[in-house]
C-alpha atoms as a PDB file:
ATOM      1  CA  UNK A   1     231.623  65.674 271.223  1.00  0.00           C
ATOM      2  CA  UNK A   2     235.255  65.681 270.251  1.00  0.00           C
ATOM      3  CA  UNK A   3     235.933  68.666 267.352  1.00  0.00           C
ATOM      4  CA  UNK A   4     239.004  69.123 266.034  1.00  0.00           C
ATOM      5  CA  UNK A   5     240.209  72.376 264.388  1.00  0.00           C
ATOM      6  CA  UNK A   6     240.947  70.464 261.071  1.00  0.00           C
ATOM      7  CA  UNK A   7     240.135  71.623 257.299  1.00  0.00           C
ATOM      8  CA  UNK A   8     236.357  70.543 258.019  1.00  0.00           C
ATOM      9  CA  UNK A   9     235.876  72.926 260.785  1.00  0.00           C
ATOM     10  CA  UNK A  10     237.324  75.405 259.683  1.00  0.00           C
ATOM     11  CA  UNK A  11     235.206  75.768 256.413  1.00  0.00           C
ATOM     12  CA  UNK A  12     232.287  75.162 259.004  1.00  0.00           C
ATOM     13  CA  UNK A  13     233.147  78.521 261.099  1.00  0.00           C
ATOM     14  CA  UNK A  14     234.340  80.045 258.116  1.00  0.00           C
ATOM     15  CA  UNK A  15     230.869  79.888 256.033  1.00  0.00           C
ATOM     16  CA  UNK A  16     229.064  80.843 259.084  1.00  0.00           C
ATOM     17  CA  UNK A  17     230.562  84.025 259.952  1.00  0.00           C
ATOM     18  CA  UNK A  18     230.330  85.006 256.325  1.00  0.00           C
ATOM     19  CA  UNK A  19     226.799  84.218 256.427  1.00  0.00           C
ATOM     20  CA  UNK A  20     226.265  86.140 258.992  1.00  0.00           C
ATOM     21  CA  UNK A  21     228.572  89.426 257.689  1.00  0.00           C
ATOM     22  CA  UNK A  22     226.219  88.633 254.189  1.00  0.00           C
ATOM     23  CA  UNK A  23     222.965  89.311 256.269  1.00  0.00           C
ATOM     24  CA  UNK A  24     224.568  92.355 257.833  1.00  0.00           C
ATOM     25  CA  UNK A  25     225.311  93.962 254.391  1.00  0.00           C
ATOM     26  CA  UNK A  26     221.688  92.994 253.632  1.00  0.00           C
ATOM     27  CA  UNK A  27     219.960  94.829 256.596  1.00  0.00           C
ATOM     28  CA  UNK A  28     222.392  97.447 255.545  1.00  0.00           C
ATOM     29  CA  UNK A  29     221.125  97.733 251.860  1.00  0.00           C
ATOM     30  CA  UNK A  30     217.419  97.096 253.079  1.00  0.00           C
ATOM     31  CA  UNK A  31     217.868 100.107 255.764  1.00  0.00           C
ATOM     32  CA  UNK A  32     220.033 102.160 254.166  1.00  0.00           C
ATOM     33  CA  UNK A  33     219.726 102.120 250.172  1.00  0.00           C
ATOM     34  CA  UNK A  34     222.004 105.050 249.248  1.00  0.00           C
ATOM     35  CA  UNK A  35     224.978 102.769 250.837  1.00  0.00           C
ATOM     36  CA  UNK A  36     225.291 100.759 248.116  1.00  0.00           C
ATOM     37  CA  UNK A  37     225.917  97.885 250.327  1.00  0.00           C
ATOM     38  CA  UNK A  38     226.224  94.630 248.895  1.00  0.00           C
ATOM     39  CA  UNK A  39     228.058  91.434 248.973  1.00  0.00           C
ATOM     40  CA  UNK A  40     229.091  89.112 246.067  1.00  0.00           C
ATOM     41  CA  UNK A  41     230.708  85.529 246.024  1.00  0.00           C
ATOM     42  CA  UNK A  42     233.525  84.304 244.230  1.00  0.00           C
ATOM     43  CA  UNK A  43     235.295  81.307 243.945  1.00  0.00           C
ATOM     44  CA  UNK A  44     233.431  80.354 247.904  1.00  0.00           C
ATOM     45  CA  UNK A  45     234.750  83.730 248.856  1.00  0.00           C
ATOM     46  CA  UNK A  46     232.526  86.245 250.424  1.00  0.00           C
ATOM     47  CA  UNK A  47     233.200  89.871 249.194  1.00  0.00           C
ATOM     48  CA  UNK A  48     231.223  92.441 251.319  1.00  0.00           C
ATOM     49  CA  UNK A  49     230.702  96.192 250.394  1.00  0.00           C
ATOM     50  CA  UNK A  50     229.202  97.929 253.691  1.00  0.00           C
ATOM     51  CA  UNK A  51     230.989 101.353 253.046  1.00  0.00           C
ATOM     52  CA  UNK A  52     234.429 102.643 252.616  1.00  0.00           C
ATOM     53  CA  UNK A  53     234.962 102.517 256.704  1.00  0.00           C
ATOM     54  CA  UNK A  54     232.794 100.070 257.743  1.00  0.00           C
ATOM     55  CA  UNK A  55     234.746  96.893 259.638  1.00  0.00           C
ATOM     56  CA  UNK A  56     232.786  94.503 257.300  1.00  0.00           C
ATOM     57  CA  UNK A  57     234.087  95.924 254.194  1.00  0.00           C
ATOM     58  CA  UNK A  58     236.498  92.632 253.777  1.00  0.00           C
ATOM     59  CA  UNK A  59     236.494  89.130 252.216  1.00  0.00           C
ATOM     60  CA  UNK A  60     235.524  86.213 253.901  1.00  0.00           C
ATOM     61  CA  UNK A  61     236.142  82.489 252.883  1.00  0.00           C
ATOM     62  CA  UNK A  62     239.569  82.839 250.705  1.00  0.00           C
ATOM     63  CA  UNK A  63     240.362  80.182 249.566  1.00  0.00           C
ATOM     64  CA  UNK A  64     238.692  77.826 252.030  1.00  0.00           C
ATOM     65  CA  UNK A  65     236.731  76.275 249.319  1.00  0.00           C
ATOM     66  CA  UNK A  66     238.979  76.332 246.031  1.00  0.00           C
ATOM     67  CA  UNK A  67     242.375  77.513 245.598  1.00  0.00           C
ATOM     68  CA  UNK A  68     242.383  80.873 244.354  1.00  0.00           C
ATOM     69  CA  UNK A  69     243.654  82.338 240.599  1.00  0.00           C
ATOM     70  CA  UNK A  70     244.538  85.894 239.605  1.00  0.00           C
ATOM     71  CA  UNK A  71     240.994  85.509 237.484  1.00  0.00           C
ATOM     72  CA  UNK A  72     239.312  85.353 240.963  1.00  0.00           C
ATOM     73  CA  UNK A  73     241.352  87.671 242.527  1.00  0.00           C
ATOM     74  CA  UNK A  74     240.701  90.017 239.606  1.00  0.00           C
ATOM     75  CA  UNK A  75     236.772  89.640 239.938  1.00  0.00           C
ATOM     76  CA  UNK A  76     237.159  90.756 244.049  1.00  0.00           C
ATOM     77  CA  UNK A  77     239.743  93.583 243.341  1.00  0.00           C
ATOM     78  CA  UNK A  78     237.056  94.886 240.412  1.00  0.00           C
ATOM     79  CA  UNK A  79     233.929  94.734 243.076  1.00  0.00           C
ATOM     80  CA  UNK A  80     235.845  97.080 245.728  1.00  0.00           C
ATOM     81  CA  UNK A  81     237.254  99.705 242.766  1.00  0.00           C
ATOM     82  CA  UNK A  82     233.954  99.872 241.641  1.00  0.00           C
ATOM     83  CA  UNK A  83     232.950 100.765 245.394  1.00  0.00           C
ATOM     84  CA  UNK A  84     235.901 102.729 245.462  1.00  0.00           C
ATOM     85  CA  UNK A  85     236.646 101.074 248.766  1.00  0.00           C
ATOM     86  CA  UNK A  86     239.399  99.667 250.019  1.00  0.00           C
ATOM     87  CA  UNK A  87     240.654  95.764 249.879  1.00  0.00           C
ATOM     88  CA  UNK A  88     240.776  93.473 252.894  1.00  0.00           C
ATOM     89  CA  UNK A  89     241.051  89.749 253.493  1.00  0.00           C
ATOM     90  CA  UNK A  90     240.311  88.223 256.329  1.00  0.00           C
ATOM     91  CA  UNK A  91     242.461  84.523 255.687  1.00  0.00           C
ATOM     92  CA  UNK A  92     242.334  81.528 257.645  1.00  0.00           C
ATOM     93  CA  UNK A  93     245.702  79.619 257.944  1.00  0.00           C
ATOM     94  CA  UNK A  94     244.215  76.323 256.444  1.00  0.00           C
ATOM     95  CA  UNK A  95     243.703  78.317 253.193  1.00  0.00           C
ATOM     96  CA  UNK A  96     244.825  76.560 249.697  1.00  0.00           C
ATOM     97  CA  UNK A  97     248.337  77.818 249.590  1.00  0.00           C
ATOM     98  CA  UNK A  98     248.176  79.890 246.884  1.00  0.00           C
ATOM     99  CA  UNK A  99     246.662  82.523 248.936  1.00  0.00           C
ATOM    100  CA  UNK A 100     249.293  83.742 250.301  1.00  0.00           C
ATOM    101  CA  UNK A 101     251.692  83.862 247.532  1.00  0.00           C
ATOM    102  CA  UNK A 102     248.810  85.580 245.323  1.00  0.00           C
ATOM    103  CA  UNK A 103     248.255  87.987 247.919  1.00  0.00           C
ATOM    104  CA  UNK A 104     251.730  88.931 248.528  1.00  0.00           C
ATOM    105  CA  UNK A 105     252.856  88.818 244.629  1.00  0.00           C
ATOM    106  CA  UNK A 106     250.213  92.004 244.604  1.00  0.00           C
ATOM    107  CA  UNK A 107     251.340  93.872 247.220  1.00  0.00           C
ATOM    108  CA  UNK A 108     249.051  92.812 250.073  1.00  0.00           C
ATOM    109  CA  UNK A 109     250.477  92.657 253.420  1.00  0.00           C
ATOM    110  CA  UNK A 110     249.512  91.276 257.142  1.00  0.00           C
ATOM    111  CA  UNK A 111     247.700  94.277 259.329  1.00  0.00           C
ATOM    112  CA  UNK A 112     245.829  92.235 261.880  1.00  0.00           C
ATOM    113  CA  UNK A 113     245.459  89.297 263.722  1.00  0.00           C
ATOM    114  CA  UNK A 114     242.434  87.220 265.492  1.00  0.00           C
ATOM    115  CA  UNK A 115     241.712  84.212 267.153  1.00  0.00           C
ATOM    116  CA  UNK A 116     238.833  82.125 265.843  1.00  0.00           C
ATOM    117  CA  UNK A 117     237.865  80.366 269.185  1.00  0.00           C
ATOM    118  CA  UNK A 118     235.419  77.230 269.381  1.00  0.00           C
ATOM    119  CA  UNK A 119     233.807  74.592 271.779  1.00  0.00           C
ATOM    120  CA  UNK A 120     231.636  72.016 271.439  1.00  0.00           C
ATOM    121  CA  UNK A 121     228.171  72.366 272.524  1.00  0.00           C
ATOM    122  CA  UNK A 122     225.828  69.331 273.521  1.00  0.00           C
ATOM    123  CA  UNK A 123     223.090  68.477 276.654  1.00  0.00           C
ATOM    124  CA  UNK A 124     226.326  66.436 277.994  1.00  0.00           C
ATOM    125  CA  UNK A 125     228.430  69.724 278.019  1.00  0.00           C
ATOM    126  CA  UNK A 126     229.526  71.591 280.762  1.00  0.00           C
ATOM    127  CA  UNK A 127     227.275  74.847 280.869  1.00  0.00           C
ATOM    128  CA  UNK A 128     228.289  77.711 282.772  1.00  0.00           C
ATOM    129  CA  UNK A 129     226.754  78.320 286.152  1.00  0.00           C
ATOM    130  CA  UNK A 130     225.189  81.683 287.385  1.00  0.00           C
ATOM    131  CA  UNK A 131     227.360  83.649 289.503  1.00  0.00           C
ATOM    132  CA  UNK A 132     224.258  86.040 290.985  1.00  0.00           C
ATOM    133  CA  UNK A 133     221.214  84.208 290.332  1.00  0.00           C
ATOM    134  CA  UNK A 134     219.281  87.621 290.658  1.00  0.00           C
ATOM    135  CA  UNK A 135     220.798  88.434 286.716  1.00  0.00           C
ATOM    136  CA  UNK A 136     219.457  86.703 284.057  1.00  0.00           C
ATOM    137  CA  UNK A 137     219.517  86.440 280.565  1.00  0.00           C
ATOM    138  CA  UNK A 138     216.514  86.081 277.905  1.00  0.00           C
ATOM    139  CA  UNK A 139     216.402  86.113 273.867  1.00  0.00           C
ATOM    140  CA  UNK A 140     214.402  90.131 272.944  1.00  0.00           C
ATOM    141  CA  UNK A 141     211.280  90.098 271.140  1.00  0.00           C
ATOM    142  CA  UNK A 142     210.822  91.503 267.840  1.00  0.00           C
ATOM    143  CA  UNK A 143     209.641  94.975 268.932  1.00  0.00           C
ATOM    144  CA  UNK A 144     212.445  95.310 271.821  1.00  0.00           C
ATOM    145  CA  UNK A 145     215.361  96.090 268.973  1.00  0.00           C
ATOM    146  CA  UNK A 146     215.718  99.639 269.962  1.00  0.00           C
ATOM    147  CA  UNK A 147     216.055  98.376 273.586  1.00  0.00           C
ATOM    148  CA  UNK A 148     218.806  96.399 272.505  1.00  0.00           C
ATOM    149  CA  UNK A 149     220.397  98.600 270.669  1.00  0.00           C
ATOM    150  CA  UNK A 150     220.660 101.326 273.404  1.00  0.00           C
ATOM    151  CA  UNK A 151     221.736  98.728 275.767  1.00  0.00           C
ATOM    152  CA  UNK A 152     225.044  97.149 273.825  1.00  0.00           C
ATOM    153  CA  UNK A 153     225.659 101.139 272.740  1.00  0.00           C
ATOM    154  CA  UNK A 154     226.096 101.898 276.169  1.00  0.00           C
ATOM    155  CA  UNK A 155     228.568  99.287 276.895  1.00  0.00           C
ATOM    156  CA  UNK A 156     230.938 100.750 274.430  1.00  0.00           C
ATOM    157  CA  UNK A 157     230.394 104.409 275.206  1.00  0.00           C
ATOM    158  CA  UNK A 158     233.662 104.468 276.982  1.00  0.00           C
ATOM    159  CA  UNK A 159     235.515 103.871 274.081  1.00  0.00           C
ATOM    160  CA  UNK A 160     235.676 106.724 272.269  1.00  0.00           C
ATOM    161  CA  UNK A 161     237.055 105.280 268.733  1.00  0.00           C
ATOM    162  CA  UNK A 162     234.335 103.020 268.852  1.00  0.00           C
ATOM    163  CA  UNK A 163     231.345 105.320 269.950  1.00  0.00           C
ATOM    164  CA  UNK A 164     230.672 107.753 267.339  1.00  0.00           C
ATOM    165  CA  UNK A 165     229.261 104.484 264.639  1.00  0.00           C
ATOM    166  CA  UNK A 166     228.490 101.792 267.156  1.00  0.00           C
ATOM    167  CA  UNK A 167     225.126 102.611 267.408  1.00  0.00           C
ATOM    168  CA  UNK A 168     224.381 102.617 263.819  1.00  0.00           C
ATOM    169  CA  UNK A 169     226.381  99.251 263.513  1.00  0.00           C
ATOM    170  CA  UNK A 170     224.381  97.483 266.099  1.00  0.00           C
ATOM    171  CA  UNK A 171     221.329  99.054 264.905  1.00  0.00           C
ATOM    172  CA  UNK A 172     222.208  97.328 261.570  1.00  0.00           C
ATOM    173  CA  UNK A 173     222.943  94.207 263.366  1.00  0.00           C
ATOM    174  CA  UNK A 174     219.826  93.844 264.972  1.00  0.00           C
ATOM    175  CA  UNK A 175     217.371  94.482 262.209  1.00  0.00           C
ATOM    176  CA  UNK A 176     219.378  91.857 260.194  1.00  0.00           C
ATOM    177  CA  UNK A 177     217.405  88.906 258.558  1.00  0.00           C
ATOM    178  CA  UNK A 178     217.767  86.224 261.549  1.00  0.00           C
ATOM    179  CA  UNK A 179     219.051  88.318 264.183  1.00  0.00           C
ATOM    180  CA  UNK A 180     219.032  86.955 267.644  1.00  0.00           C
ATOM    181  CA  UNK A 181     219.557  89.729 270.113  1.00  0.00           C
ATOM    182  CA  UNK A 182     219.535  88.953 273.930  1.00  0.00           C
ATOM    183  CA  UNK A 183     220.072  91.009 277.413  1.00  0.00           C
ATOM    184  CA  UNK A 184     221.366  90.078 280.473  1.00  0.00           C
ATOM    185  CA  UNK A 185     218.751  91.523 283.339  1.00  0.00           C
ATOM    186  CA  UNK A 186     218.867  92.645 287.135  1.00  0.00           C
ATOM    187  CA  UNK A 187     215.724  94.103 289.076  1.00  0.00           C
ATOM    188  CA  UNK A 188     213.644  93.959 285.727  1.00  0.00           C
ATOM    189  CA  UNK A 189     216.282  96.446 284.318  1.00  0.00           C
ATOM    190  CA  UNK A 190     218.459  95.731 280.664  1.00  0.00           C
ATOM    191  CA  UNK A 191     222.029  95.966 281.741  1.00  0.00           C
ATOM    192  CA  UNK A 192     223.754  93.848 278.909  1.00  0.00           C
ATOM    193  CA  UNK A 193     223.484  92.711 275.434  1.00  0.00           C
ATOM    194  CA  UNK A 194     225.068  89.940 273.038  1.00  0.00           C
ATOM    195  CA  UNK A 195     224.218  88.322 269.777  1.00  0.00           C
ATOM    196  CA  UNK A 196     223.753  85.425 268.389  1.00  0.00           C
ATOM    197  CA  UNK A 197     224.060  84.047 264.940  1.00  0.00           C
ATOM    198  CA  UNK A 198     222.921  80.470 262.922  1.00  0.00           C
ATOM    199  CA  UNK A 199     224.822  79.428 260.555  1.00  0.00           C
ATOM    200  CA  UNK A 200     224.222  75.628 260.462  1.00  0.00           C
ATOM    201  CA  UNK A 201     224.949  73.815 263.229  1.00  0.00           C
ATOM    202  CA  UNK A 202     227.051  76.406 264.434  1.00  0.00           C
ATOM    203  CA  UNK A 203     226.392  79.373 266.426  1.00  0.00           C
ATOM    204  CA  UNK A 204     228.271  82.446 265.975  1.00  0.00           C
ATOM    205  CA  UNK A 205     228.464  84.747 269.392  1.00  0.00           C
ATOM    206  CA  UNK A 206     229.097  88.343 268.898  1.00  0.00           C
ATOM    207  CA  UNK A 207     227.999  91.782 269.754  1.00  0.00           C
ATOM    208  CA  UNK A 208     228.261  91.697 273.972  1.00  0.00           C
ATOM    209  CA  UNK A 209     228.762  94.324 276.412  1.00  0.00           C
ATOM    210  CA  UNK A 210     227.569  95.645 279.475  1.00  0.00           C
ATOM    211  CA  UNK A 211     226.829  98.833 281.152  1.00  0.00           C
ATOM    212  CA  UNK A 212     229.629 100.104 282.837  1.00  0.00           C
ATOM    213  CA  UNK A 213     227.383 100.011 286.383  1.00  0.00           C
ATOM    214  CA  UNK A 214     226.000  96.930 286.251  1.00  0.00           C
ATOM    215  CA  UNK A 215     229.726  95.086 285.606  1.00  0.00           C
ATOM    216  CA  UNK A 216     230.611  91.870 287.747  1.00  0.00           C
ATOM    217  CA  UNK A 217     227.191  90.757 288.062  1.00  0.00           C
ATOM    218  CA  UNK A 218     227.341  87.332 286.446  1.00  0.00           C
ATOM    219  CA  UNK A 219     225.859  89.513 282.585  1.00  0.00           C
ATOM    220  CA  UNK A 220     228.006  88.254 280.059  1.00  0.00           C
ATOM    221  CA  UNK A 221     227.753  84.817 282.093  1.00  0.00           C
ATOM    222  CA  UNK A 222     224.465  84.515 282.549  1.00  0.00           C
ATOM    223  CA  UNK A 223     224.343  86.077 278.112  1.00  0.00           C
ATOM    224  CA  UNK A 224     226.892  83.426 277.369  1.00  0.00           C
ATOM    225  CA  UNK A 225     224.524  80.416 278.569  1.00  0.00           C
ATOM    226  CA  UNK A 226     221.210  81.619 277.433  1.00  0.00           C
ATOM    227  CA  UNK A 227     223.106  82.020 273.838  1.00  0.00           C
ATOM    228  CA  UNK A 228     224.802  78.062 274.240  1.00  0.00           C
ATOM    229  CA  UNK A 229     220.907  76.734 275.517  1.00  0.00           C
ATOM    230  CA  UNK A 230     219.003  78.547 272.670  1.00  0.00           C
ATOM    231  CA  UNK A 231     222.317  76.934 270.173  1.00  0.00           C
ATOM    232  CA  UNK A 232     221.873  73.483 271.552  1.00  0.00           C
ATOM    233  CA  UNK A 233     217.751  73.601 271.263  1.00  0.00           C
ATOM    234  CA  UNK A 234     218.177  74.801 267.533  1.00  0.00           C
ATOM    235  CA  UNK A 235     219.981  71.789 266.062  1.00  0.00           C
ATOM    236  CA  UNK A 236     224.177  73.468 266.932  1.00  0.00           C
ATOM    237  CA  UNK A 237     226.731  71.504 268.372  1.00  0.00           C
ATOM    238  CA  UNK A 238     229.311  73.830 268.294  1.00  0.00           C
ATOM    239  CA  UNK A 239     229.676  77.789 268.966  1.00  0.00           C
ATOM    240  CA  UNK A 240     232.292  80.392 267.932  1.00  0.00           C
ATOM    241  CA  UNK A 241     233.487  83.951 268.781  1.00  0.00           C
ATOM    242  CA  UNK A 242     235.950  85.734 267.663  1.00  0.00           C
ATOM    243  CA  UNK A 243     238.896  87.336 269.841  1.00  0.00           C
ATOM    244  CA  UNK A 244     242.291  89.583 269.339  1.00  0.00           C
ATOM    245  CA  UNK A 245     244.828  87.524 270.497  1.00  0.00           C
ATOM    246  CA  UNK A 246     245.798  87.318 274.474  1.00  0.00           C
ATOM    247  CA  UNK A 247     242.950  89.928 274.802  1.00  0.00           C
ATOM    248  CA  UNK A 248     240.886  89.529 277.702  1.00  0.00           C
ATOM    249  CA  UNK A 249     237.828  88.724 275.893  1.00  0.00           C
ATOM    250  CA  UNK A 250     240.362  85.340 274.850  1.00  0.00           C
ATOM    251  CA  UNK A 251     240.823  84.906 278.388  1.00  0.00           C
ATOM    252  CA  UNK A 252     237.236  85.181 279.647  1.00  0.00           C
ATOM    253  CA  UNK A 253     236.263  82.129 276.489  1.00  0.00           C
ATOM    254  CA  UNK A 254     238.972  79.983 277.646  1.00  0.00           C
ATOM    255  CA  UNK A 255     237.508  80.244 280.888  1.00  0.00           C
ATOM    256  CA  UNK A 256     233.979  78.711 279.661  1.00  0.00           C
ATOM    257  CA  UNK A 257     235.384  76.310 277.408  1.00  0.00           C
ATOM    258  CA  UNK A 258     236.653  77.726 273.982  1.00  0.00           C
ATOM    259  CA  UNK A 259     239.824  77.178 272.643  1.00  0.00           C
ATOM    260  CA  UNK A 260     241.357  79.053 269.724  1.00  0.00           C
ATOM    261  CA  UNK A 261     240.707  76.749 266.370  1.00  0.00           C
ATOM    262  CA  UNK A 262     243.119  78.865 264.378  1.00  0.00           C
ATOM    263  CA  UNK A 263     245.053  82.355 264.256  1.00  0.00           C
ATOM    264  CA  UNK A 264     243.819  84.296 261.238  1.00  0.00           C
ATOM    265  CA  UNK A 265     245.741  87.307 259.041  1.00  0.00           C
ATOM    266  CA  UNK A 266     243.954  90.153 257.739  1.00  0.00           C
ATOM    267  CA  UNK A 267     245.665  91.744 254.472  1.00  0.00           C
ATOM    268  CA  UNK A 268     245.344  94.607 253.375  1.00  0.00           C
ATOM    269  CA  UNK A 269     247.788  97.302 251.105  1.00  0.00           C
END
């Protein structure tokens, strides 16, 4: 299938990973009611409250879907003072124009950068091939969430910024309405994790890391084509991640296939 990374698409990875940040706020609120977590939308935007630090505290959607007036911009500003949180936009270059003048008139200004990365997925697709046929890859059942959870912790346990509220993140993540956690195995034990999200026909990969002992086994490999063969048997015909750009998590999805759709800016002031 031939995509290109036009308006259509866009709005196509756009909703999804909004949909997917929305049922993360949810589990968050469902777990966690003294959070306040909650997520509102305006004008197509997504506004998500998940707490003052939390990475998800951000808009998604702005101005994908309708330009965007100081009324709207007023109604987003209002949720996240009310939250006393800050404000963040995560804004895709094929936004309505009047974005980015809104956004700067009010003080906002660029902070980050990430590459939106897609490829196509169909039976006719090339699918990646093991590279040790002894590690595999399999969706979790219901019950094996804490499994999960312990397993993508300890692939991030080396970074220390990251450590201290990853596992309460992924715990989040994997109690969320839909989730779809999987694990990489070797010799019947868990030694990597990844997620999956629906939004659609598009799949939404997230959430992977391995064990620091059990790297360069074929994991994220053998993760990556269980998550593209569940996708393609659930109605998608095209999966996203999400990468900082010239990162090596870039370089590892251009190697199976992805190409960046579109560079986007996060505001913030």
């Amino acid at each position: 299938m031939n995509l290109h990374p036009d308006l259509a698409l866009a709005r196509r990875l756009e909703r999804t990973e909004a949909e997917a940040n929305a049922r993360f706020v949810e589990s968050r609120a469902n777990l966690m009611p003294h959070s306040g977590a909650e997520w509102i939308e305006v004008a197509g935007a997504s506004a998500m409250f998940d707490g003052v630090h939390s990475p998800c505290t951000q808009t998604f959607g702005l101005g994908m879907f309708v330009p965007l007036t100081p009324d709207d911009l007023d109604q987003i500003e209002a949720f996240y003072q009310r939250h006393q949180a800050p404000v963040a936009h995560e804004v895709c270059p094929l936004a309505d124009v009047s974005v980015a003048g809104l956004l700067a008139k009010r003080g906002y200004r660029p902070v980050e950068y990430s590459n939106v990365m897609y490829r196509s997925i169909s039976a006719a697709d090339w699918v990646p091939a093991p590279i040790d046929p002894a590690t595999t890859a399999r969706l979790t059942a219901p019950d094996e969430w804490p499994n999960w959870v312990d397993v993508a912790v300890a692939g991030w346990n080396e970074f220390a910024e990251y450590s201290a509220s990853m596992r309460e993140l992924m715990e989040v993540g994997a109690r969320r309405t839909g989730a779809l956690s999987f694990v990489a195995e070797r010799d019947g034990a868990m030694i990597a994790a990844g997620a999956l999200s629906l939004g659609g026909t598009v799949a939404l990969l997230a959430g992977a890391s391995t064990i620091p002992t059990a790297r360069r086994r074929g994991a994220q490999l053998a993760l990556l084509a269980a998550r593209l063969r569940y996708a393609l048997d659930h109605g998608c015909d095209v999966a996203m991640m999400v990468a900082s750009p010239g990162s090596g998590s870039q370089r590892n999805a251009e190697r199976h296939g992805f190409r960046v759709a579109y560079t986007r800016t996060k505001w913030s002031r």
